[in-house]
Protein backbone atom coordinates (compact mmCIF):
# COMPACT_ATOMS: atom_id res chain seq x y z
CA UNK A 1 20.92 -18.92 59.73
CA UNK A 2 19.71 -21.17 62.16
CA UNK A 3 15.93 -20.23 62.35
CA UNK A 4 13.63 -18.66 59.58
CA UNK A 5 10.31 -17.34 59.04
CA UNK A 6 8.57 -17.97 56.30
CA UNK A 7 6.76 -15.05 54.18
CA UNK A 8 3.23 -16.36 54.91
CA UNK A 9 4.43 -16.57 58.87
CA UNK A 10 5.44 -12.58 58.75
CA UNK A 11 2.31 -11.82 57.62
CA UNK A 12 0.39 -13.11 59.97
CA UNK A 13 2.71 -11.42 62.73
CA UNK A 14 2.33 -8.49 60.67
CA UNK A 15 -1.36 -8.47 61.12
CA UNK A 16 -1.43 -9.42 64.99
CA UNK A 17 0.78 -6.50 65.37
CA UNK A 18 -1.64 -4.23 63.60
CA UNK A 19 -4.81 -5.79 65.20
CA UNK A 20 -3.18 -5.01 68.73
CA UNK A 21 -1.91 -2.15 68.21
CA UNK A 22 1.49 -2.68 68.57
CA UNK A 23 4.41 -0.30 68.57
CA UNK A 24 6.74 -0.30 65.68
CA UNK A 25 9.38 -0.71 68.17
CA UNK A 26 9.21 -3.64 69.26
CA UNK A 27 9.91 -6.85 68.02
CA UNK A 28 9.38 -10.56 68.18
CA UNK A 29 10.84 -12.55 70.61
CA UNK A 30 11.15 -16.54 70.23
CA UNK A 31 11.65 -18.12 73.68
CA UNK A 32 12.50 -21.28 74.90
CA UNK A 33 11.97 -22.54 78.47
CA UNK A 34 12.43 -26.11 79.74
CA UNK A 35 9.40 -28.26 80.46
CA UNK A 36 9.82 -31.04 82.49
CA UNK A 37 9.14 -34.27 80.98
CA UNK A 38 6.76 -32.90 78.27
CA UNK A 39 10.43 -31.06 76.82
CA UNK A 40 10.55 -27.53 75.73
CA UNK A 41 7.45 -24.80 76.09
CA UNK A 42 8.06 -22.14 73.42
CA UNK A 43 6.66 -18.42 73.78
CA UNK A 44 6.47 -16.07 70.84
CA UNK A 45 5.62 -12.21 72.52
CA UNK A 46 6.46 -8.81 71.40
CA UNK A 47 9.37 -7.27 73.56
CA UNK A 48 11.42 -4.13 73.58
CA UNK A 49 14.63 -5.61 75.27
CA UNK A 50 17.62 -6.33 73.57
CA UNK A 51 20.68 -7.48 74.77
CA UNK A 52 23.61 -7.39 72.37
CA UNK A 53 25.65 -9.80 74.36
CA UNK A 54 22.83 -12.47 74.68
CA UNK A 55 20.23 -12.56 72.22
CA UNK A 56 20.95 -12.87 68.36
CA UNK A 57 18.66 -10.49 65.80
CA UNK A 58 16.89 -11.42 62.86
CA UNK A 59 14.76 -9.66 59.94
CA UNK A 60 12.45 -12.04 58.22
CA UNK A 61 9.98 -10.31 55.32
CA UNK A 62 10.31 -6.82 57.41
CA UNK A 63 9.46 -8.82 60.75
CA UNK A 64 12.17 -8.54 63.30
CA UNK A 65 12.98 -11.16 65.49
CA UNK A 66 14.94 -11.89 68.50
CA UNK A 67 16.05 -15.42 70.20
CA UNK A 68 18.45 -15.11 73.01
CA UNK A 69 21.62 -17.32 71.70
CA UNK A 70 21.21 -19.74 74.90
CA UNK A 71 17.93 -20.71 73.99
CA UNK A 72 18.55 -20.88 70.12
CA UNK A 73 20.49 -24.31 70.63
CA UNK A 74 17.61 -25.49 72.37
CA UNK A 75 15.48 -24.74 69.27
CA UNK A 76 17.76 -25.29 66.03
CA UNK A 77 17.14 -26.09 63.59
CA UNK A 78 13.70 -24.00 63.92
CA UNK A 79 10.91 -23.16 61.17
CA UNK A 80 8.15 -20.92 61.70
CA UNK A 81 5.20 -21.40 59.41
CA UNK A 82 1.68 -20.17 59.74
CA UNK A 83 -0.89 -22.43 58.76
């Protein structure tokens, strides 16, 4: 697996998705965009879309996440932890 979530990190997502009110459908995207000379600008948003032929899906603690597999090599190896 080439990024993970840790159990204190799903919690927390957990609880932003309760405090807004978020559909049970949707899931976590990780995103990766290039930046210019200051390198990559991640984005973490809840999203609906899911493309079986570009993005790769992942359940971490009950939290389910999606990277598209183009970004991912921009962001292995990748750990999430919420401090």
């Amino acid at each position: 697996m080439s990024i993970t979530l840790t159990e204190r990190a799903a919690h927390e997502v957990m609880k932003a998705r309760e405090v807004n009110k978020v559909d049970d459908a949707m899931f976590l995207r990780i995103g990766v965009k290039g930046g210019g000379c200051s390198g990559f600008n991640y984005s973490m948003q809840f999203d609906t879309q899911y493309d079986e032929a570009a993005d790769t899906k992942y359940d971490f603690f009950g939290v389910k996440v999606v990277v598209d597999k183009k970004g991912l090599l921009d962001v292995l190896p990748l750990h999430t932890q919420q401090s």
